[in-house]
Protein backbone atom coordinates (compact mmCIF):
# COMPACT_ATOMS: atom_id res chain seq x y z
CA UNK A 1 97.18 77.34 -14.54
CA UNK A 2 97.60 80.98 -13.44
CA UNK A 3 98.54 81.26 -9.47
CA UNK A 4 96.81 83.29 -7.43
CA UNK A 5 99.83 84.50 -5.98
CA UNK A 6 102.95 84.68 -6.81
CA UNK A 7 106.77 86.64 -5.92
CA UNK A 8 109.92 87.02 -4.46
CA UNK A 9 110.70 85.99 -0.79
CA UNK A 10 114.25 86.29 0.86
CA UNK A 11 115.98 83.34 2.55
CA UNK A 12 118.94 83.73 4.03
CA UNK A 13 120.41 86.54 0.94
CA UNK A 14 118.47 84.15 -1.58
CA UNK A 15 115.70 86.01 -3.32
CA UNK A 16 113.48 83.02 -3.84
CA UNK A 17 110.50 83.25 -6.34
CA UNK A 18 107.34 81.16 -6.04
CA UNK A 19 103.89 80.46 -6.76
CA UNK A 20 101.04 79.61 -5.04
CA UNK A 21 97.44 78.21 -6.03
CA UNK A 22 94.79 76.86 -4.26
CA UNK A 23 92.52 77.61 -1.12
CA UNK A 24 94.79 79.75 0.89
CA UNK A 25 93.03 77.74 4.15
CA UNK A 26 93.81 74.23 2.61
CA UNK A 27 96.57 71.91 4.17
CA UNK A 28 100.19 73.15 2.36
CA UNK A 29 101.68 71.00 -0.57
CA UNK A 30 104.88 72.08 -1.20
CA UNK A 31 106.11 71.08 -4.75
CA UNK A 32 109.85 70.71 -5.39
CA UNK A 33 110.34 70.67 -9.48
CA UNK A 34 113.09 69.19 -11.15
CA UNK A 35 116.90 70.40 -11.61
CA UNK A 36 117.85 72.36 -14.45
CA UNK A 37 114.34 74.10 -14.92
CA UNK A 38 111.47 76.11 -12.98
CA UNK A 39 107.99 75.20 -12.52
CA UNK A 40 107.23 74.78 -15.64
CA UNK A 41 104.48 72.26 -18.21
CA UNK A 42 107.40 69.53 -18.65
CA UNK A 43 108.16 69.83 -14.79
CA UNK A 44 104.59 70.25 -12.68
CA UNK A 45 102.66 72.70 -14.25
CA UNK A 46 100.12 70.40 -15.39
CA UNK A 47 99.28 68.55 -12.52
CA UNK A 48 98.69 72.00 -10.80
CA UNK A 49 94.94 71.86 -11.04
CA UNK A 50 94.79 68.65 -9.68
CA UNK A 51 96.72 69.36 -6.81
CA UNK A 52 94.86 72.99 -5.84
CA UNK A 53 91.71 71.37 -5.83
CA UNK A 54 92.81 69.46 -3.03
CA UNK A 55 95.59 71.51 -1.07
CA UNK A 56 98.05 75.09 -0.87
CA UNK A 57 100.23 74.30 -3.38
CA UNK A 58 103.58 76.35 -3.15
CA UNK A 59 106.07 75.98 -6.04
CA UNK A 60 109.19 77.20 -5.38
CA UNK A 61 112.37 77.60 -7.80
CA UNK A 62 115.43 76.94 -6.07
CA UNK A 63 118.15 78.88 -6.40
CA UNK A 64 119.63 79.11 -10.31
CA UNK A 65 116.76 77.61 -11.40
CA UNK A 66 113.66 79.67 -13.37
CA UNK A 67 113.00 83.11 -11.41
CA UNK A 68 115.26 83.08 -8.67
CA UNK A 69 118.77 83.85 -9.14
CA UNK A 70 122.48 81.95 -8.89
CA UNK A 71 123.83 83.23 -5.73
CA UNK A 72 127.85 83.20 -5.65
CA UNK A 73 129.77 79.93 -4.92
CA UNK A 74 128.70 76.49 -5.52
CA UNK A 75 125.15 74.76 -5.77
CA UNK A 76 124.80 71.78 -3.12
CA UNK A 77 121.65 70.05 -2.09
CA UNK A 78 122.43 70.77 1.56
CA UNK A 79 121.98 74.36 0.60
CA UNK A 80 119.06 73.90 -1.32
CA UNK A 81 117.41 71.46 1.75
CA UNK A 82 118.07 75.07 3.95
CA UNK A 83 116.76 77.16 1.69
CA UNK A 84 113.24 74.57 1.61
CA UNK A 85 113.45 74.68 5.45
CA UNK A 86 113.31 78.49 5.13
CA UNK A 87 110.66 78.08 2.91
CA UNK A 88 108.45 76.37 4.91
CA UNK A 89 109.18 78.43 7.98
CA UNK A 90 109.14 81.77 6.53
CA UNK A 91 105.88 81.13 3.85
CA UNK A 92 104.25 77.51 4.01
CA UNK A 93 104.52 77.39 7.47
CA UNK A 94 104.61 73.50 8.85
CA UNK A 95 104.03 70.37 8.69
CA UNK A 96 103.75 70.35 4.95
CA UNK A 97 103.15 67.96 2.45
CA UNK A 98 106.78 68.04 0.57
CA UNK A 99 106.93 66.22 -3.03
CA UNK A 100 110.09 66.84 -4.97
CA UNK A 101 110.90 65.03 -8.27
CA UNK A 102 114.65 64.39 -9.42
CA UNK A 103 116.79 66.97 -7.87
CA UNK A 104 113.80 68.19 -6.39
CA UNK A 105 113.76 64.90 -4.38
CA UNK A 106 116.76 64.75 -3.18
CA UNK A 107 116.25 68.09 -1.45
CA UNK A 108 112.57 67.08 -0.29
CA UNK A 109 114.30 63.73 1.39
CA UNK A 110 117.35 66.34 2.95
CA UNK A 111 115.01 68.43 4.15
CA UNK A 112 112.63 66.05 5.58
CA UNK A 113 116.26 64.36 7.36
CA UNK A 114 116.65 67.89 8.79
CA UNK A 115 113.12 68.92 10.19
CA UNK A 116 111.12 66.25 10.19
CA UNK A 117 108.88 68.79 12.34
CA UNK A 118 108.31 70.35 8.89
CA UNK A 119 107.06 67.56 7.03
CA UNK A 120 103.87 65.42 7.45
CA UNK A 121 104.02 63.40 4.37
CA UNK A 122 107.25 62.74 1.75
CA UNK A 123 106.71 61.98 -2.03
CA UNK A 124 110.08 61.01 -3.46
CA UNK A 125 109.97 60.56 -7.87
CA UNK A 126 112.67 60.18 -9.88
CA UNK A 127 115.53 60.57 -6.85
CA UNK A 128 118.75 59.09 -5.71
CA UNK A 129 119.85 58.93 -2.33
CA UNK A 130 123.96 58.40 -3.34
CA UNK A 131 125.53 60.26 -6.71
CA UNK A 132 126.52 56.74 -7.96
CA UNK A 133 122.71 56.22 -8.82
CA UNK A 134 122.56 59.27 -11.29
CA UNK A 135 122.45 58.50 -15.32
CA UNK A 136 125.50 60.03 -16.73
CA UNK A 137 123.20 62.58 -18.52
CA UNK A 138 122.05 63.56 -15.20
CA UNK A 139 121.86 67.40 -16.47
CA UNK A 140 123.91 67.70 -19.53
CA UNK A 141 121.79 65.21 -21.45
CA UNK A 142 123.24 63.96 -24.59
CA UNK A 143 119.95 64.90 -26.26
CA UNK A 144 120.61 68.32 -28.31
CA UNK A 145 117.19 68.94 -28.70
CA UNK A 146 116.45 68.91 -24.77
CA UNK A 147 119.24 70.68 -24.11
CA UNK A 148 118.33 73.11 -26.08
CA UNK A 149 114.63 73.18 -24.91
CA UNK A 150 116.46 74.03 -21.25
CA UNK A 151 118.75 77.00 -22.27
CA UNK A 152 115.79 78.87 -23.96
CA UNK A 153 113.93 77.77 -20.78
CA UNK A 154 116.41 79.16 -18.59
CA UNK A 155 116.81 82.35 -21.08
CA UNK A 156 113.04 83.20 -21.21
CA UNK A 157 112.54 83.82 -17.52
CA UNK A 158 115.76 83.73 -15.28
CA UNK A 159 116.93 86.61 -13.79
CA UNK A 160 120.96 86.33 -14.60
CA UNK A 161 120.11 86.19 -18.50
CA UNK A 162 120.67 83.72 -20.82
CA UNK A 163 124.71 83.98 -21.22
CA UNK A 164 124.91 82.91 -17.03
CA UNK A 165 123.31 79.63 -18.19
CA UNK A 166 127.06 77.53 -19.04
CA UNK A 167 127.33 78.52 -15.15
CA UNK A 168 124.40 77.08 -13.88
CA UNK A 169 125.55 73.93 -16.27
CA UNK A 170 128.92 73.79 -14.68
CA UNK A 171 127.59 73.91 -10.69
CA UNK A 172 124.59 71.19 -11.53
CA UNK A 173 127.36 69.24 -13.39
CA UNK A 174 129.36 69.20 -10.53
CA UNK A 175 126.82 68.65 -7.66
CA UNK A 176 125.88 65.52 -9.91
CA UNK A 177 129.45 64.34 -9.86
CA UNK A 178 130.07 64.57 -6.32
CA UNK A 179 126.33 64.94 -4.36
CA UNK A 180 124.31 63.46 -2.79
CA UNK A 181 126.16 61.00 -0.53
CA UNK A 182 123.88 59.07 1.58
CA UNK A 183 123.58 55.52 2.84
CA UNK A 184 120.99 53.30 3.87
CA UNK A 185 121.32 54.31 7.33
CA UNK A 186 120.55 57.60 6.57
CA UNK A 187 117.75 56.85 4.79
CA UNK A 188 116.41 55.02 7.71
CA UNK A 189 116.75 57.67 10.34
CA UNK A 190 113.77 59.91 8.33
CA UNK A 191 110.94 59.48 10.18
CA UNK A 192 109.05 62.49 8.46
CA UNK A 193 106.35 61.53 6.29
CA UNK A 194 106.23 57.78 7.27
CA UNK A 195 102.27 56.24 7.28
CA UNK A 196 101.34 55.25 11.32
């Protein structure tokens, strides 16, 4: 599905890309894809249609991931949650419908902990809420053939060019290793998104 608008937006120094379909007067849906990839037909792509029927769907890449570039220093999902907020402040606007699946649920769940203000309703898929729950193939999958498919991925359309990729690989590795560190308690104190 072709967008009817996409680009670049800056948050905070990060030149974000993202997409948007659907009604532009429709309630926001802001999707969060996966780590290690963009929007893309094995991330959301083809549930797009679906979705714009309905709602304002914004797809945003997070930083080192399809269009929008690796900033310097590490990645962390705190970083990525404040680039979402900025996100929904700066383009979405708020409350939003977040969905994020994988890494892109982790943020969605860090950024509805933050601004609950921003978020009407949470989707969570594929997720953990504490590093211990990740499979060891988190990002570097043992699988040569999908690890293959995500290096020409990330070559086709990233910004830094293909040879920045073993970077990328290195920060995800590590944020998988160490992030994200939550607990039960935090997962009770989000209150955005929850059904009255």
């Amino acid at each position: 599905m072709e967008p009817d608008k996409d680009g670049y937006v800056d948050l905070g120094g990060v030149r974000t890309w993202y997409a948007a379909y659907g009604d532009a007067r429709a309630d926001p849906l802001v999707l969060l894809h996966p780590g290690g990839g963009g929007i893309d037909a094995r991330a959301l792509d083809s549930s797009l249609g679906a979705f714009a029927a309905r709602f304002r769907v914004y797809t945003p890449e997070r930083r080192a991931h399809g269009r929008t570039p690796d900033p310097p220093g590490p990645i962390s999902y705190d970083l990525m949650a404040q680039d979402t907020i900025a996100f929904l402040e700066t383009v979405a606007g708020g409350p939003v419908r977040l969905a994020g699946i994988s890494d892109g649920a982790v943020v969605a769940l860090l950024t509805a902990r933050s601004r609950p203000d921003l978020v009407s309703r949470l989707v969570l898929v594929s997720g953990v809420f504490h590093q211990n729950g990740w499979q060891p193939e988190t990002f570097s999958p043992p699988d040569p053939e999908f690890a293959a498919y995500l290096a020409r991925a990330y070559a086709e359309i990233s910004p830094d060019g293909p040879d920045h990729f073993p970077e990328v690989v290195a920060k995800l590795d590590r944020l998988h290793a160490e992030e994200p560190t939550l607990t039960r308690a935090d997962l009770a104190a989000v209150t955005a998104g929850r059904w009255s």
